[in-house]
PDB file of N, CA and C in Angstrom:
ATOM      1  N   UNK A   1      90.428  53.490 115.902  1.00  0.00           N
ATOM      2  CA  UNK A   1      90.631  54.785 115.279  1.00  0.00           C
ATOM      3  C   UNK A   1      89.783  54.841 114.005  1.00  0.00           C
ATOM      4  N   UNK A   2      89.110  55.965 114.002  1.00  0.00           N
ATOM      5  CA  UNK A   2      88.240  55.861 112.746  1.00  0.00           C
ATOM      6  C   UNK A   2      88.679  56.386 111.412  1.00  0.00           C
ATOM      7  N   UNK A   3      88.517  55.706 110.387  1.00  0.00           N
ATOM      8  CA  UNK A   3      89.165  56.424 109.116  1.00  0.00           C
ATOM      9  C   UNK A   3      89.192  57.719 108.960  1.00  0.00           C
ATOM     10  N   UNK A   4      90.013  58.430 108.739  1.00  0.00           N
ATOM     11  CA  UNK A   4      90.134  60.066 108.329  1.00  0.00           C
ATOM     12  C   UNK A   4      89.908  60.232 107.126  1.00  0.00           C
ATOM     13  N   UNK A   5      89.373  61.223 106.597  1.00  0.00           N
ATOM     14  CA  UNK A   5      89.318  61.140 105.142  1.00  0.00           C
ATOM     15  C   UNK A   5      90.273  61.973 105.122  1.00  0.00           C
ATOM     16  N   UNK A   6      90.611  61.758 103.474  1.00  0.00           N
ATOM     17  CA  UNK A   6      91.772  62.087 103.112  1.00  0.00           C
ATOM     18  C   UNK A   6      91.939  63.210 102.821  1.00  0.00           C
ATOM     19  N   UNK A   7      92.815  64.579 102.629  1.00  0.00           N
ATOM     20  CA  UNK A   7      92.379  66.250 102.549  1.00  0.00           C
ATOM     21  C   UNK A   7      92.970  66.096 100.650  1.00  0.00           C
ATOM     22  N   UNK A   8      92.099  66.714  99.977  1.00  0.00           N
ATOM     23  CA  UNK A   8      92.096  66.696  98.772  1.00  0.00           C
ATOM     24  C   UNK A   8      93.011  68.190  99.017  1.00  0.00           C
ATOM     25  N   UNK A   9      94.107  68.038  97.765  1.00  0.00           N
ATOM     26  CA  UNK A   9      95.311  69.477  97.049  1.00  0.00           C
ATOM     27  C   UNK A   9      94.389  69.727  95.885  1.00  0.00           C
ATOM     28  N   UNK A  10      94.342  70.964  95.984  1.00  0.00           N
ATOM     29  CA  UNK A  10      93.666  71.834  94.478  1.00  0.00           C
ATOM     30  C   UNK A  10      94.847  72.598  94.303  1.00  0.00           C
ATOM     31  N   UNK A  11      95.295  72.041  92.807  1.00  0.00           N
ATOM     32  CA  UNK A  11      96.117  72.881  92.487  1.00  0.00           C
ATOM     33  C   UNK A  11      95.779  74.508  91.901  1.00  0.00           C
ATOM     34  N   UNK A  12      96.393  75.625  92.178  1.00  0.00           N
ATOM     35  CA  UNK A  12      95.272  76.753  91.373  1.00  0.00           C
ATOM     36  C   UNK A  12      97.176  77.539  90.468  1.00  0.00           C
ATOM     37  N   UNK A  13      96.077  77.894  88.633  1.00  0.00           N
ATOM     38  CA  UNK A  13      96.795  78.434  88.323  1.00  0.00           C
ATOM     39  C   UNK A  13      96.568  79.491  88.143  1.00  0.00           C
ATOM     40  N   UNK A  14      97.759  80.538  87.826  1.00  0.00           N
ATOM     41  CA  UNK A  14      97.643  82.083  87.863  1.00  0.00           C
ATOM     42  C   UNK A  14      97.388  82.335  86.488  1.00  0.00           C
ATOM     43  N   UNK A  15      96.518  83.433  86.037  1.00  0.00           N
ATOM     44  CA  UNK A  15      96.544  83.426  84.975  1.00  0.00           C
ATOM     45  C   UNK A  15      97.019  85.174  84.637  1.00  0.00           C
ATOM     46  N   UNK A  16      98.144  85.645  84.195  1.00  0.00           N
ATOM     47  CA  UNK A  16      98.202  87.110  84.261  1.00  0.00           C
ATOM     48  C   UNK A  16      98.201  87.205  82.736  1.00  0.00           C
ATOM     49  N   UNK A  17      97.460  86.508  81.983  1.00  0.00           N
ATOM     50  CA  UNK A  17      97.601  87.269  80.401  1.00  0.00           C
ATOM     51  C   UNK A  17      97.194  88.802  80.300  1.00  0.00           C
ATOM     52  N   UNK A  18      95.890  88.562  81.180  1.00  0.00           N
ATOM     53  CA  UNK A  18      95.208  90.201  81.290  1.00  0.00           C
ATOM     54  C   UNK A  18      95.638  91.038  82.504  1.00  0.00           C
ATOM     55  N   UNK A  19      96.872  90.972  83.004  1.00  0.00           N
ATOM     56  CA  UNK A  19      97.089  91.598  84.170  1.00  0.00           C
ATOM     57  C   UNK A  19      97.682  93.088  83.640  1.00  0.00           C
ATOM     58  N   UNK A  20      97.525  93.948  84.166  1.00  0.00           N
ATOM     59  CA  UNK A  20      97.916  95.309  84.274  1.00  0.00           C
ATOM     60  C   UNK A  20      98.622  95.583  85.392  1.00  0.00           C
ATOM     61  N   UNK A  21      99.777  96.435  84.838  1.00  0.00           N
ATOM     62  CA  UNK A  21     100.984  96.873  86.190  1.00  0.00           C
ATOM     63  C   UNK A  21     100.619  98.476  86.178  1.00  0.00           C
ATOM     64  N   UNK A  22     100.552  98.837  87.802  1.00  0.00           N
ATOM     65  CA  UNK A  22     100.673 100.377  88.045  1.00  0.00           C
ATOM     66  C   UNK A  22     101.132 100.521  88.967  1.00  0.00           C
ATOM     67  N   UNK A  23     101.852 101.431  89.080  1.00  0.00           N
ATOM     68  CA  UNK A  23     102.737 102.217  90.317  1.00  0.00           C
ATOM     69  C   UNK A  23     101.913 103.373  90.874  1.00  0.00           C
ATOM     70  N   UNK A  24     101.385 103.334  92.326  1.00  0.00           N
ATOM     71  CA  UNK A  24     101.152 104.121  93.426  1.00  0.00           C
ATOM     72  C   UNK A  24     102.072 104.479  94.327  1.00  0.00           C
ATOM     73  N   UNK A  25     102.132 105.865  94.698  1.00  0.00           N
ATOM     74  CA  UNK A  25     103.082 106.095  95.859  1.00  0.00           C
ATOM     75  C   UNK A  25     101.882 106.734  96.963  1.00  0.00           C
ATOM     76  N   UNK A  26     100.631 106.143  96.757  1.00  0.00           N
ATOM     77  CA  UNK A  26      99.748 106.326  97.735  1.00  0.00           C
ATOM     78  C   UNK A  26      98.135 105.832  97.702  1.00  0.00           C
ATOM     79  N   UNK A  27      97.726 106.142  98.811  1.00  0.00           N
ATOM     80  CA  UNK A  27      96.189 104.862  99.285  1.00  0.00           C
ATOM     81  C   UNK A  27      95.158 105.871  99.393  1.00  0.00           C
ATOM     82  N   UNK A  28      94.407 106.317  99.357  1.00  0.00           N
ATOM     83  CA  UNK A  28      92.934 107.016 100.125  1.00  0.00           C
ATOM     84  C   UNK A  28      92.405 105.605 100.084  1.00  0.00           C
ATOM     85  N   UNK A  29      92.067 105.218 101.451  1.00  0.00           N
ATOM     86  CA  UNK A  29      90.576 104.411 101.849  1.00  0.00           C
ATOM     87  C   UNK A  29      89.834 104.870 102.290  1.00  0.00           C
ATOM     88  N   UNK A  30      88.019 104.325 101.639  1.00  0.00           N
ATOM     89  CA  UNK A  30      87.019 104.785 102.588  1.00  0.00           C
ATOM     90  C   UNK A  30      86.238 103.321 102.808  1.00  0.00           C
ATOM     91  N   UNK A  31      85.126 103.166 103.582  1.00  0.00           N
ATOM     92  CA  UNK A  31      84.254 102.419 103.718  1.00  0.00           C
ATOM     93  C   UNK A  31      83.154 102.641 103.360  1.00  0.00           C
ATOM     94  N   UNK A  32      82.412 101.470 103.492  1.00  0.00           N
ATOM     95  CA  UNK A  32      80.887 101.369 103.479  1.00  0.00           C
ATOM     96  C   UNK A  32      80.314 100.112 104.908  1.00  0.00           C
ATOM     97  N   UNK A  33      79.244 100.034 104.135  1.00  0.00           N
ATOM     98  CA  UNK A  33      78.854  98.809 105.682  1.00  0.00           C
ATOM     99  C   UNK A  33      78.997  97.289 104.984  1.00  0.00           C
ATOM    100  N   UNK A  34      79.365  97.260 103.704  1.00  0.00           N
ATOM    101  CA  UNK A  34      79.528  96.155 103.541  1.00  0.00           C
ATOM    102  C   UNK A  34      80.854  96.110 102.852  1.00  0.00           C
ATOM    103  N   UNK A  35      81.514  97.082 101.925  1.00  0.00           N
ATOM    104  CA  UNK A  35      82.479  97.108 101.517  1.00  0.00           C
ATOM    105  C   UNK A  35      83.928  98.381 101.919  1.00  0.00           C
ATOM    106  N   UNK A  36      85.588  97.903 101.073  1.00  0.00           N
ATOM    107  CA  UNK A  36      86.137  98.327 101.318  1.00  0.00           C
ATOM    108  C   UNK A  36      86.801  99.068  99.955  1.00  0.00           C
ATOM    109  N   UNK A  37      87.026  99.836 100.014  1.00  0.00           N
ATOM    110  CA  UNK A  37      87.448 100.982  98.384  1.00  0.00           C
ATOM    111  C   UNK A  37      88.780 101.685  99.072  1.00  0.00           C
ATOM    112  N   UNK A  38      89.410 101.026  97.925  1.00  0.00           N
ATOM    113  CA  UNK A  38      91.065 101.357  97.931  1.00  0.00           C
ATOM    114  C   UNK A  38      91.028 102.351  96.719  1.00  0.00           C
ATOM    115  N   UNK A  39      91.767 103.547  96.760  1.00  0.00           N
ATOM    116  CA  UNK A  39      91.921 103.874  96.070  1.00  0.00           C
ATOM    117  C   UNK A  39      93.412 104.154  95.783  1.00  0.00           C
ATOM    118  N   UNK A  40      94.007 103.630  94.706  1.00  0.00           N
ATOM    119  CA  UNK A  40      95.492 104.034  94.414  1.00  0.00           C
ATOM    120  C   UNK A  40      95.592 105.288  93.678  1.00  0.00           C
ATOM    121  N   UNK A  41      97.240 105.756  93.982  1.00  0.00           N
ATOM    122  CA  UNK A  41      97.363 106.794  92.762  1.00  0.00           C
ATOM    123  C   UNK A  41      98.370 107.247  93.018  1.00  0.00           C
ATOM    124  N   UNK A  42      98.860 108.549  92.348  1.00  0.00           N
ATOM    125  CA  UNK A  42     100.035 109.367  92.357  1.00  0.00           C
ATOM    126  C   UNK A  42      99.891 110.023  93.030  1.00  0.00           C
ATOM    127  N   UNK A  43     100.520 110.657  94.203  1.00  0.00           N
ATOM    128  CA  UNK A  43     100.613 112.104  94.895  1.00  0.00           C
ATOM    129  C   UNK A  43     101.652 113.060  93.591  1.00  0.00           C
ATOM    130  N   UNK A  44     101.343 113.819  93.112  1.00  0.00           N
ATOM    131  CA  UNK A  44     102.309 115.031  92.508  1.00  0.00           C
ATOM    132  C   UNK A  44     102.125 116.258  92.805  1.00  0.00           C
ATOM    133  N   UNK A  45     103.140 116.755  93.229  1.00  0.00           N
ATOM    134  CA  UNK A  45     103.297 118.032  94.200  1.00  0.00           C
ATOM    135  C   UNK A  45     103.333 119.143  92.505  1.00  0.00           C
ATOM    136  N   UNK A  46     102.635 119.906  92.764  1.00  0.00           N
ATOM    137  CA  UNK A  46     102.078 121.076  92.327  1.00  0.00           C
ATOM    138  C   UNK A  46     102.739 122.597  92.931  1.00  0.00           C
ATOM    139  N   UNK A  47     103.476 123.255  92.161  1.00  0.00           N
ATOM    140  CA  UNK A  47     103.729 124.635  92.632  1.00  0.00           C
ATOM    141  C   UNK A  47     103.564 125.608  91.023  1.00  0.00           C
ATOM    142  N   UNK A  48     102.664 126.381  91.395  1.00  0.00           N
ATOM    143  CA  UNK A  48     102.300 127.376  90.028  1.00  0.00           C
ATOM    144  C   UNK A  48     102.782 128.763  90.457  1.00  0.00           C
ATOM    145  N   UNK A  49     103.639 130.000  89.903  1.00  0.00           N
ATOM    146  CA  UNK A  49     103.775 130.842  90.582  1.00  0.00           C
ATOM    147  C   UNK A  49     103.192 131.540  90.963  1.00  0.00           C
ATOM    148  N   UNK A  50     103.233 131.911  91.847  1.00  0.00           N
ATOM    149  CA  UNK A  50     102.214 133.105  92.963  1.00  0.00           C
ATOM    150  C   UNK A  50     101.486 132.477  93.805  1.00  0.00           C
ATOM    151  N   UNK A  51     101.388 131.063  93.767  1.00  0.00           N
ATOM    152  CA  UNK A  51     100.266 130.402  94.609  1.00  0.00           C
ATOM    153  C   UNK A  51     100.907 129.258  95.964  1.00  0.00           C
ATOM    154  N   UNK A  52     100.238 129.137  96.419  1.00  0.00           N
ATOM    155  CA  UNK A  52     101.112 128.292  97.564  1.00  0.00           C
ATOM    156  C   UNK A  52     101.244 126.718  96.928  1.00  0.00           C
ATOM    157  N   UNK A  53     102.387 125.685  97.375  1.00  0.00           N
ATOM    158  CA  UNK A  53     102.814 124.375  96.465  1.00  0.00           C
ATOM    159  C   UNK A  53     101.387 123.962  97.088  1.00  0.00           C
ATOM    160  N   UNK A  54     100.927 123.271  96.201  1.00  0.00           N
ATOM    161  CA  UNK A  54     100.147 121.834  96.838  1.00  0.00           C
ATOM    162  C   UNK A  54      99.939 120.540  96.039  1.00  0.00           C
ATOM    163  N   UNK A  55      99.301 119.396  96.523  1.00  0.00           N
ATOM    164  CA  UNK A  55      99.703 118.285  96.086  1.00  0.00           C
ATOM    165  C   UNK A  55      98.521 117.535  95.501  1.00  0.00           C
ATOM    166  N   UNK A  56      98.870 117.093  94.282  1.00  0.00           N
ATOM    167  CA  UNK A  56      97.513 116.680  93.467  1.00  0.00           C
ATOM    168  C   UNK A  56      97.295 115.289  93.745  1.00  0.00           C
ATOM    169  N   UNK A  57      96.282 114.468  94.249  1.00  0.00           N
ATOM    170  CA  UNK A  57      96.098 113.220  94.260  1.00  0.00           C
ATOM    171  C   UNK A  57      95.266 112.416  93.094  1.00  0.00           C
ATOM    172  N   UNK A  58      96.365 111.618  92.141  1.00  0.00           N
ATOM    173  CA  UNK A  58      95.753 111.760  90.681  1.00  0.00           C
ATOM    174  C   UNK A  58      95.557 110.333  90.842  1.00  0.00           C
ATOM    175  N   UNK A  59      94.000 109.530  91.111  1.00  0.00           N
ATOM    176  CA  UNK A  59      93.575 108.138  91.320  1.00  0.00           C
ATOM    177  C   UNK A  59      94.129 107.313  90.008  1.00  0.00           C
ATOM    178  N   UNK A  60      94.666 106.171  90.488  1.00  0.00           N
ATOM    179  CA  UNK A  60      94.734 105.763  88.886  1.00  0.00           C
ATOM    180  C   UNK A  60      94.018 104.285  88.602  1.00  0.00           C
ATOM    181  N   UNK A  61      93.688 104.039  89.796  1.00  0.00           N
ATOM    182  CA  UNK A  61      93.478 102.726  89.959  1.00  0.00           C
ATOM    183  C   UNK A  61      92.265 102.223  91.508  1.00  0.00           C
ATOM    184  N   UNK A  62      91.192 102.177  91.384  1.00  0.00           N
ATOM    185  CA  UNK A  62      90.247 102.040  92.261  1.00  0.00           C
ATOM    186  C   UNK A  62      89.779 100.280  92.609  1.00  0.00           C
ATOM    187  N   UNK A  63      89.644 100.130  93.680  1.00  0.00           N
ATOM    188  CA  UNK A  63      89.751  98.381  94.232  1.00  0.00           C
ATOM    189  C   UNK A  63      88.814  98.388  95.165  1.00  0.00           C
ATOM    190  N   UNK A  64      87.500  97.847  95.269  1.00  0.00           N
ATOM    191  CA  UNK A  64      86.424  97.384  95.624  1.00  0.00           C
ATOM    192  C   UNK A  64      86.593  96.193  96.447  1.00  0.00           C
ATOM    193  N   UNK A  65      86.430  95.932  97.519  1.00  0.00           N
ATOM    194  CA  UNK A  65      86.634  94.365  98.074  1.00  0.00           C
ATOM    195  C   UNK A  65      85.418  94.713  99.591  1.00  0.00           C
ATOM    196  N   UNK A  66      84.668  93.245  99.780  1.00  0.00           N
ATOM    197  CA  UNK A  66      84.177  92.710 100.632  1.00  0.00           C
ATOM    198  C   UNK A  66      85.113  92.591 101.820  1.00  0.00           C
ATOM    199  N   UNK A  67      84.662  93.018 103.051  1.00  0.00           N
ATOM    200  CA  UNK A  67      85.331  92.521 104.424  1.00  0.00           C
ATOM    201  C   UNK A  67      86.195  91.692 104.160  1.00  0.00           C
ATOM    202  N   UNK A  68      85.929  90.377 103.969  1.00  0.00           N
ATOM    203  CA  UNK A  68      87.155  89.146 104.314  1.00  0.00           C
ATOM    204  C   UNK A  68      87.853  89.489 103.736  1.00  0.00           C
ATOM    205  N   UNK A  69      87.809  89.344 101.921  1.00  0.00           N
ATOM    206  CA  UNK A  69      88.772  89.763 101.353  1.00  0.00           C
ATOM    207  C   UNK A  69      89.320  90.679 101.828  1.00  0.00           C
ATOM    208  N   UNK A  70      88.801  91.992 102.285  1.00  0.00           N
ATOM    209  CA  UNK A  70      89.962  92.925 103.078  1.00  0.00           C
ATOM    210  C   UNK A  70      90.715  92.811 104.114  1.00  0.00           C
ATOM    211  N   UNK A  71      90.256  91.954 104.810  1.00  0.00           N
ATOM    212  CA  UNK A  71      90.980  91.185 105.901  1.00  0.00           C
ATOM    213  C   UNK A  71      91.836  90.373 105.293  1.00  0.00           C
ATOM    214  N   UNK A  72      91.819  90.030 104.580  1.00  0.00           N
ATOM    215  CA  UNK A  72      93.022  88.192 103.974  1.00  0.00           C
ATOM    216  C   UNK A  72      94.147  88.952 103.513  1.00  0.00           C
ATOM    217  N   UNK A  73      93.616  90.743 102.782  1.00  0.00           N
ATOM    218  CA  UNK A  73      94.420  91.280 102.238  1.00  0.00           C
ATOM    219  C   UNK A  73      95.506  91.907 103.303  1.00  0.00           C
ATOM    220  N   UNK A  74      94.697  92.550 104.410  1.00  0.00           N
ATOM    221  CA  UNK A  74      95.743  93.212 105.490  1.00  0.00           C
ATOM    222  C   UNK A  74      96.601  92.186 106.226  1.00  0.00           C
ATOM    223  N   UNK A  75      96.265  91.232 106.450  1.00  0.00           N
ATOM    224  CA  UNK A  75      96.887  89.851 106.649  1.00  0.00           C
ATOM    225  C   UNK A  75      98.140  89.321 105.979  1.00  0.00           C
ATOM    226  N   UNK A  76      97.744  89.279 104.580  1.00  0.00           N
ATOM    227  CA  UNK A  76      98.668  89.100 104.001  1.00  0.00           C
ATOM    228  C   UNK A  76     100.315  90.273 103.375  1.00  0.00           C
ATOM    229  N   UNK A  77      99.299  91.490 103.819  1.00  0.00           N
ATOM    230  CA  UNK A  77     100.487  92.504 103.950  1.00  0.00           C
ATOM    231  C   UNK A  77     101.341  92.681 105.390  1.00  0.00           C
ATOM    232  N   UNK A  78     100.505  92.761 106.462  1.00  0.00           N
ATOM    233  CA  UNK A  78     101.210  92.150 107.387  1.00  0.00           C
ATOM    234  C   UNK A  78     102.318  90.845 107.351  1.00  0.00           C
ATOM    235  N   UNK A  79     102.294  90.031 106.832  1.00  0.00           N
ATOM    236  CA  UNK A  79     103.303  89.088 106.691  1.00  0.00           C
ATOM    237  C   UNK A  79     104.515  89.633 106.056  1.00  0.00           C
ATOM    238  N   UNK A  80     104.491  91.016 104.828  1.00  0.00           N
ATOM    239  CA  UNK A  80     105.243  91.023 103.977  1.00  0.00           C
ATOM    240  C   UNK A  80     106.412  91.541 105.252  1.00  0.00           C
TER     241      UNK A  80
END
C-alpha cells in the first residue's frame, strides 16, 4: 500500500468587523456571459390618489458574482 499523503485542515476565520446588515423582501436577477447580478431591495407598494396602486422596486444592495460562485451560492441555498 502506498503512503497517502496526509489532507492538510485550513482553518478560515470570519472577519465581520466591516459587515453591513440589509433587509430585502426581493431579487431582480440578470445575466451576462460571464457574470451573475443580484440585485436586492424593497418592493413598496405605492398608491397616490387618482392613480392606479403600483409598486416601487427601491435596489438597496447590488451583488456581482462569477458562475461558480453563483452556483456554490444556489447550492448552498438549496440546502437551507
Amino acid at each position: 500500500m502506498a503512503d497517502q499523503p496526509q489532507q492538510q485542515r485550513v482553518q478560515i476565520r470570519v472577519d465581520e468587523s466591516k459587515m453591513q446588515t440589509t433587509y430585502a423582501n426581493t431579487i431582480r436577477t440578470s445575466v451576462t456571459q460571464d457574470e451573475v447580478v443580484m440585485d436586492f431591495g424593497m418592493n413598496i407598494p405605492m398608491q397616490m390618489p387618482g392613480q392606479q396602486p403600483h409598486m416601487v422596486f427601491s435596489v438597496g444592495n447590488r451583488t456581482i458574482m462569477n458562475w461558480a460562485g453563483a452556483k456554490r451560492r444556489a447550492i448552498s441555498l438549496g440546502q437551507v
